[in-house]
PDB file of N, CA and C in Angstrom:
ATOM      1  N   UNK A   1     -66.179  46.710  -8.907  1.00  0.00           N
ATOM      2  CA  UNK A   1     -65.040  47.584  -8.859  1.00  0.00           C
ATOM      3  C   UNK A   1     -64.472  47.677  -7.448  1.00  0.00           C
ATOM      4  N   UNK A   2     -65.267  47.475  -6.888  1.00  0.00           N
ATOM      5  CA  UNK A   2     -64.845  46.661  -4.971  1.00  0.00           C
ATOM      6  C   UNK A   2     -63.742  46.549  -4.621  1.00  0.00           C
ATOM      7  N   UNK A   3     -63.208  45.554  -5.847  1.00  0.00           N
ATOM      8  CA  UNK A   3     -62.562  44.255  -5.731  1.00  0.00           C
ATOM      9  C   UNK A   3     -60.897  45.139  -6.029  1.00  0.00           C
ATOM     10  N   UNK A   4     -60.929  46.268  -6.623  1.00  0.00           N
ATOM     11  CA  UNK A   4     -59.544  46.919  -7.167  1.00  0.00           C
ATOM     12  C   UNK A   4     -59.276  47.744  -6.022  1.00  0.00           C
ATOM     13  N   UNK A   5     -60.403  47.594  -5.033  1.00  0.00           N
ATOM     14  CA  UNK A   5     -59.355  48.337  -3.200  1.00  0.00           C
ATOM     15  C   UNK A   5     -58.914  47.663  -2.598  1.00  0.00           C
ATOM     16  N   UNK A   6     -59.116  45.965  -2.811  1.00  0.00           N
ATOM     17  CA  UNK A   6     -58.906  45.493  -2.200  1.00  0.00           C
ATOM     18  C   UNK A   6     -57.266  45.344  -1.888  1.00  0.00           C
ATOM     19  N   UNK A   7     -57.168  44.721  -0.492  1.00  0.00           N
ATOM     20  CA  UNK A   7     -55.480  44.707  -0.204  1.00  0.00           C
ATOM     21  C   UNK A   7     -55.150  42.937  -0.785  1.00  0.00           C
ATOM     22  N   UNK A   8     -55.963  42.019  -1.193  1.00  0.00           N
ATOM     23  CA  UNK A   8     -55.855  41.455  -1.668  1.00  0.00           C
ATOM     24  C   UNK A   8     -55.445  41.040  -2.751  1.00  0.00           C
ATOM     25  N   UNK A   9     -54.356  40.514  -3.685  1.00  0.00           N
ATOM     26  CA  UNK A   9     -53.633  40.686  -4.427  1.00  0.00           C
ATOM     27  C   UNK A   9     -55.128  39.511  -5.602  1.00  0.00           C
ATOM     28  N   UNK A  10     -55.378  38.062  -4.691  1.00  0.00           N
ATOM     29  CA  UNK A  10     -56.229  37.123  -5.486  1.00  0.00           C
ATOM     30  C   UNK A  10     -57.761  38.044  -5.446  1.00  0.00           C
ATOM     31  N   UNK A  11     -58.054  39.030  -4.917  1.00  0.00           N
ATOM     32  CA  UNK A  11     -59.360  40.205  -5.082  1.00  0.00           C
ATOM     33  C   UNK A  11     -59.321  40.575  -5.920  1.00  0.00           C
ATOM     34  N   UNK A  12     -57.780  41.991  -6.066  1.00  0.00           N
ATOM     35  CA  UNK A  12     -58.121  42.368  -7.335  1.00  0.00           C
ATOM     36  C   UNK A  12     -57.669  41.698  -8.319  1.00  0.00           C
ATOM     37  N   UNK A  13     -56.923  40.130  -8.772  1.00  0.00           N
ATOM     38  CA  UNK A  13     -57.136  39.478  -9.860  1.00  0.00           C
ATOM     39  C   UNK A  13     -58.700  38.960 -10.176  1.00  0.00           C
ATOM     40  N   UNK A  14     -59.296  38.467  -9.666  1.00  0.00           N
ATOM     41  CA  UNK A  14     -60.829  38.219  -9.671  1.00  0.00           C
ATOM     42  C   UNK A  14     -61.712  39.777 -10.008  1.00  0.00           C
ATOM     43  N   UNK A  15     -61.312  40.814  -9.867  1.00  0.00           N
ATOM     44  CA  UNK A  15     -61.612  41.837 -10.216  1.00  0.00           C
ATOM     45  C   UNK A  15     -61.640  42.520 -11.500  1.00  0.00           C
ATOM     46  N   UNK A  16     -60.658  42.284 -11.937  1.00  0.00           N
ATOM     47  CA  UNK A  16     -59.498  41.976 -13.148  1.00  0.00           C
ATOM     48  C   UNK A  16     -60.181  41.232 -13.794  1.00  0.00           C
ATOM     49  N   UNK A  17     -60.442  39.978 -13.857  1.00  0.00           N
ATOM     50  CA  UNK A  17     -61.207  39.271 -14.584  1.00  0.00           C
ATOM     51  C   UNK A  17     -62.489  39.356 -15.087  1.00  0.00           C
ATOM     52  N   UNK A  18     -63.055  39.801 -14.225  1.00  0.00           N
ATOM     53  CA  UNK A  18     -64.798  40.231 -14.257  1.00  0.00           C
ATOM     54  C   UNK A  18     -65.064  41.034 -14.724  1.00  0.00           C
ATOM     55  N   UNK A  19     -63.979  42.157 -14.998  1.00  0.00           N
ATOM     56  CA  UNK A  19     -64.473  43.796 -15.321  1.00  0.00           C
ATOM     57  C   UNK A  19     -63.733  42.969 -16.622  1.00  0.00           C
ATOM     58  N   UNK A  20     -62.910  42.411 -17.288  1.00  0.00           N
ATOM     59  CA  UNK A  20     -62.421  42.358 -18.515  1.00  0.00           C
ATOM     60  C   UNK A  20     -63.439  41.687 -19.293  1.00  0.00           C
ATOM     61  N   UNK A  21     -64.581  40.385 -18.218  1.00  0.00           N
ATOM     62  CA  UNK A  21     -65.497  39.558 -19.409  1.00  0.00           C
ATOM     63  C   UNK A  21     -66.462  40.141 -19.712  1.00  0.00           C
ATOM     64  N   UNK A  22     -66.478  41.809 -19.050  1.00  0.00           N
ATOM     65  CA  UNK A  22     -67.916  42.709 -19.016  1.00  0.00           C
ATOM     66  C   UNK A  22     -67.344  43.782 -20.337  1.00  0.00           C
ATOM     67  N   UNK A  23     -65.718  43.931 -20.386  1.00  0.00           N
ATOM     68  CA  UNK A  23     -65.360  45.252 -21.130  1.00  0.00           C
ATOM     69  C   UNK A  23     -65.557  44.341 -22.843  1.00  0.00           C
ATOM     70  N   UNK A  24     -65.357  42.867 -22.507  1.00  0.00           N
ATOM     71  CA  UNK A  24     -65.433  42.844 -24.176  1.00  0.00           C
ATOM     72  C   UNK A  24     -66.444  41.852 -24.262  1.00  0.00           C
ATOM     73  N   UNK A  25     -67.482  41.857 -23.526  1.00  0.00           N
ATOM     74  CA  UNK A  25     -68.821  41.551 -23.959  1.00  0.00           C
ATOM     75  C   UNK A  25     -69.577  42.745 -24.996  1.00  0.00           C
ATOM     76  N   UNK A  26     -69.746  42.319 -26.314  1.00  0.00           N
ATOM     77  CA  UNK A  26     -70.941  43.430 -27.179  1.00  0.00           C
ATOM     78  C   UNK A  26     -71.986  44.029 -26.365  1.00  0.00           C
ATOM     79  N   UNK A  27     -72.860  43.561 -25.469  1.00  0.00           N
ATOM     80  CA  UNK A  27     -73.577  44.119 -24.646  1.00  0.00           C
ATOM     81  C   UNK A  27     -73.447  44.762 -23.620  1.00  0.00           C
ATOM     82  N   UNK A  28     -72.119  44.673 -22.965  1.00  0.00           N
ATOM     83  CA  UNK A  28     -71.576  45.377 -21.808  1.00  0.00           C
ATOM     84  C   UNK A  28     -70.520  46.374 -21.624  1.00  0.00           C
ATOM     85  N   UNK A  29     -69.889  46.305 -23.236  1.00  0.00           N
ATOM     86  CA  UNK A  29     -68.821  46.737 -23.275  1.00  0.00           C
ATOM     87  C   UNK A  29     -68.471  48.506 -22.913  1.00  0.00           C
ATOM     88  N   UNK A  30     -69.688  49.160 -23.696  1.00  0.00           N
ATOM     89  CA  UNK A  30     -69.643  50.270 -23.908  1.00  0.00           C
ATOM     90  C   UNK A  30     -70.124  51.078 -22.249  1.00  0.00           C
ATOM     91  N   UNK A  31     -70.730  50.367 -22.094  1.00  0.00           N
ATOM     92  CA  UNK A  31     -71.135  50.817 -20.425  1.00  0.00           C
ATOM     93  C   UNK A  31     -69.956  50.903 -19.011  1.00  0.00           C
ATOM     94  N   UNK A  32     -69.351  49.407 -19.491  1.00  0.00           N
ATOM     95  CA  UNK A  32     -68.424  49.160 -18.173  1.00  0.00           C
ATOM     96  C   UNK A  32     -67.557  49.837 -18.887  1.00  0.00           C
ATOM     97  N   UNK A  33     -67.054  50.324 -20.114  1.00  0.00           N
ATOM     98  CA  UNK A  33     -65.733  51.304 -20.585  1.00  0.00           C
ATOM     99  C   UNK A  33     -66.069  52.563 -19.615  1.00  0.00           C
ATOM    100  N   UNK A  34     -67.278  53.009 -19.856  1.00  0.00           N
ATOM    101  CA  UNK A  34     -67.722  54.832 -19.434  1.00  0.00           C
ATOM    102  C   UNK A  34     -67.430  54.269 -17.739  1.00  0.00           C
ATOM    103  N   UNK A  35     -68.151  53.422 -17.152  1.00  0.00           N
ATOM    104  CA  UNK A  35     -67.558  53.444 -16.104  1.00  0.00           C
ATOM    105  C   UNK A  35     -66.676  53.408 -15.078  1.00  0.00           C
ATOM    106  N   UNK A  36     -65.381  52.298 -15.795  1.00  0.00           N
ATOM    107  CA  UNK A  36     -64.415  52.190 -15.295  1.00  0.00           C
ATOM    108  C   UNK A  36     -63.546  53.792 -15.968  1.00  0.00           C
ATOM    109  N   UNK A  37     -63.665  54.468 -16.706  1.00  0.00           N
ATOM    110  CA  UNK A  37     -62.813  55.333 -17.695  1.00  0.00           C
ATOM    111  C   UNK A  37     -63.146  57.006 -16.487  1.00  0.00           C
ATOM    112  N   UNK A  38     -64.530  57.140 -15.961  1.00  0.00           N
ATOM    113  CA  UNK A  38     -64.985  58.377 -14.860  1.00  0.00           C
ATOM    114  C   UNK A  38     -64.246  57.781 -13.362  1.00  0.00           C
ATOM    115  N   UNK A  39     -63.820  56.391 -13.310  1.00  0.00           N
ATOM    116  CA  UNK A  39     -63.662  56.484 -11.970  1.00  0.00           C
ATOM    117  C   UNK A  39     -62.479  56.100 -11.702  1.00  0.00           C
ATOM    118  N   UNK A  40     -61.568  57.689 -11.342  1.00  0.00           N
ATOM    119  CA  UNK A  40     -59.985  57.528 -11.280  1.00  0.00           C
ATOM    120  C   UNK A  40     -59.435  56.182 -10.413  1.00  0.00           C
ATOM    121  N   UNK A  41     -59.691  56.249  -9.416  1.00  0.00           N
ATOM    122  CA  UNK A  41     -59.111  54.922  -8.150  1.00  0.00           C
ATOM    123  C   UNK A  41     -59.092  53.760  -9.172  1.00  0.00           C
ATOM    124  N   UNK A  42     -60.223  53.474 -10.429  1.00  0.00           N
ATOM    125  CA  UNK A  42     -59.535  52.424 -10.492  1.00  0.00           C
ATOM    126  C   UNK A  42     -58.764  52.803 -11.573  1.00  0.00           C
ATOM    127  N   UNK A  43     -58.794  53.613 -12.478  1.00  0.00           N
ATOM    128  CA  UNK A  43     -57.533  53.788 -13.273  1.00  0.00           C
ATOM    129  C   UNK A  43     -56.641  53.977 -12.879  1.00  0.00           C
ATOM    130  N   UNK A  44     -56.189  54.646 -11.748  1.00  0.00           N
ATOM    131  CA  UNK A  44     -54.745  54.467 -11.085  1.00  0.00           C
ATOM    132  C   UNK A  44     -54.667  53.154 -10.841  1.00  0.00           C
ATOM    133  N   UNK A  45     -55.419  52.477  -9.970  1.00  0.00           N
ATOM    134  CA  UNK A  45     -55.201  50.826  -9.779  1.00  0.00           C
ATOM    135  C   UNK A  45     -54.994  50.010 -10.715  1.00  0.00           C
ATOM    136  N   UNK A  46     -55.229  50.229 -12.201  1.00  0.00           N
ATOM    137  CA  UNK A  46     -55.538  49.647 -12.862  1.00  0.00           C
ATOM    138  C   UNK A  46     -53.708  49.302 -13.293  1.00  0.00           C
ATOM    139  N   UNK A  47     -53.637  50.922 -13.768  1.00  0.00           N
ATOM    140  CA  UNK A  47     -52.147  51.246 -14.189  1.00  0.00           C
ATOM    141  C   UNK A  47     -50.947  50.967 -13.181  1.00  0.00           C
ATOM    142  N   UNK A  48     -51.658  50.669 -11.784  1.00  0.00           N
ATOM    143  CA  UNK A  48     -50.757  50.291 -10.841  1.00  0.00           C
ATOM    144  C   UNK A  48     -50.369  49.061 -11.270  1.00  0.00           C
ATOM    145  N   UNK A  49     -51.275  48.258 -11.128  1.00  0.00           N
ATOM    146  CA  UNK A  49     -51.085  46.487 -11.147  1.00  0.00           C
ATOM    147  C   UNK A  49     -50.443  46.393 -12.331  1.00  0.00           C
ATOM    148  N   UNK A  50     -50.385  46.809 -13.591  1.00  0.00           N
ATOM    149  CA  UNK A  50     -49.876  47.053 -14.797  1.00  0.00           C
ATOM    150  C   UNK A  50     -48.023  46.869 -14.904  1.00  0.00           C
ATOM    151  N   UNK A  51     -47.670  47.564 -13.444  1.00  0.00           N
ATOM    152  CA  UNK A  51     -46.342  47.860 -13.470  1.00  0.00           C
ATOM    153  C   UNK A  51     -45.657  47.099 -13.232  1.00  0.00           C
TER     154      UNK A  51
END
């Protein structure tokens, strides 16, 4: 989740990527949801890059 402060635009795409092959992995999914979902910075970041 590092990777979504970064000022790096190719960071947080690589960031982006990693947290997405963890959110819809069956084994990972439910964990990295609760985590990324408690930690605002990256939901604002998230919804930033979005725009």
């Amino acid at each position: 989740m590092e990777l979504f402060g970064s000022n790096s635009s190719d960071e947080q795409l690589t960031g982006v990527r990693i947290l997405r092959q963890f959110a819809v992995n069956e084994w990972y999914s439910g964990e990295t949801l609760e985590k990324i979902i408690i930690n605002v910075p990256v939901v604002e970041r998230s919804v930033e890059m979005l725009k």
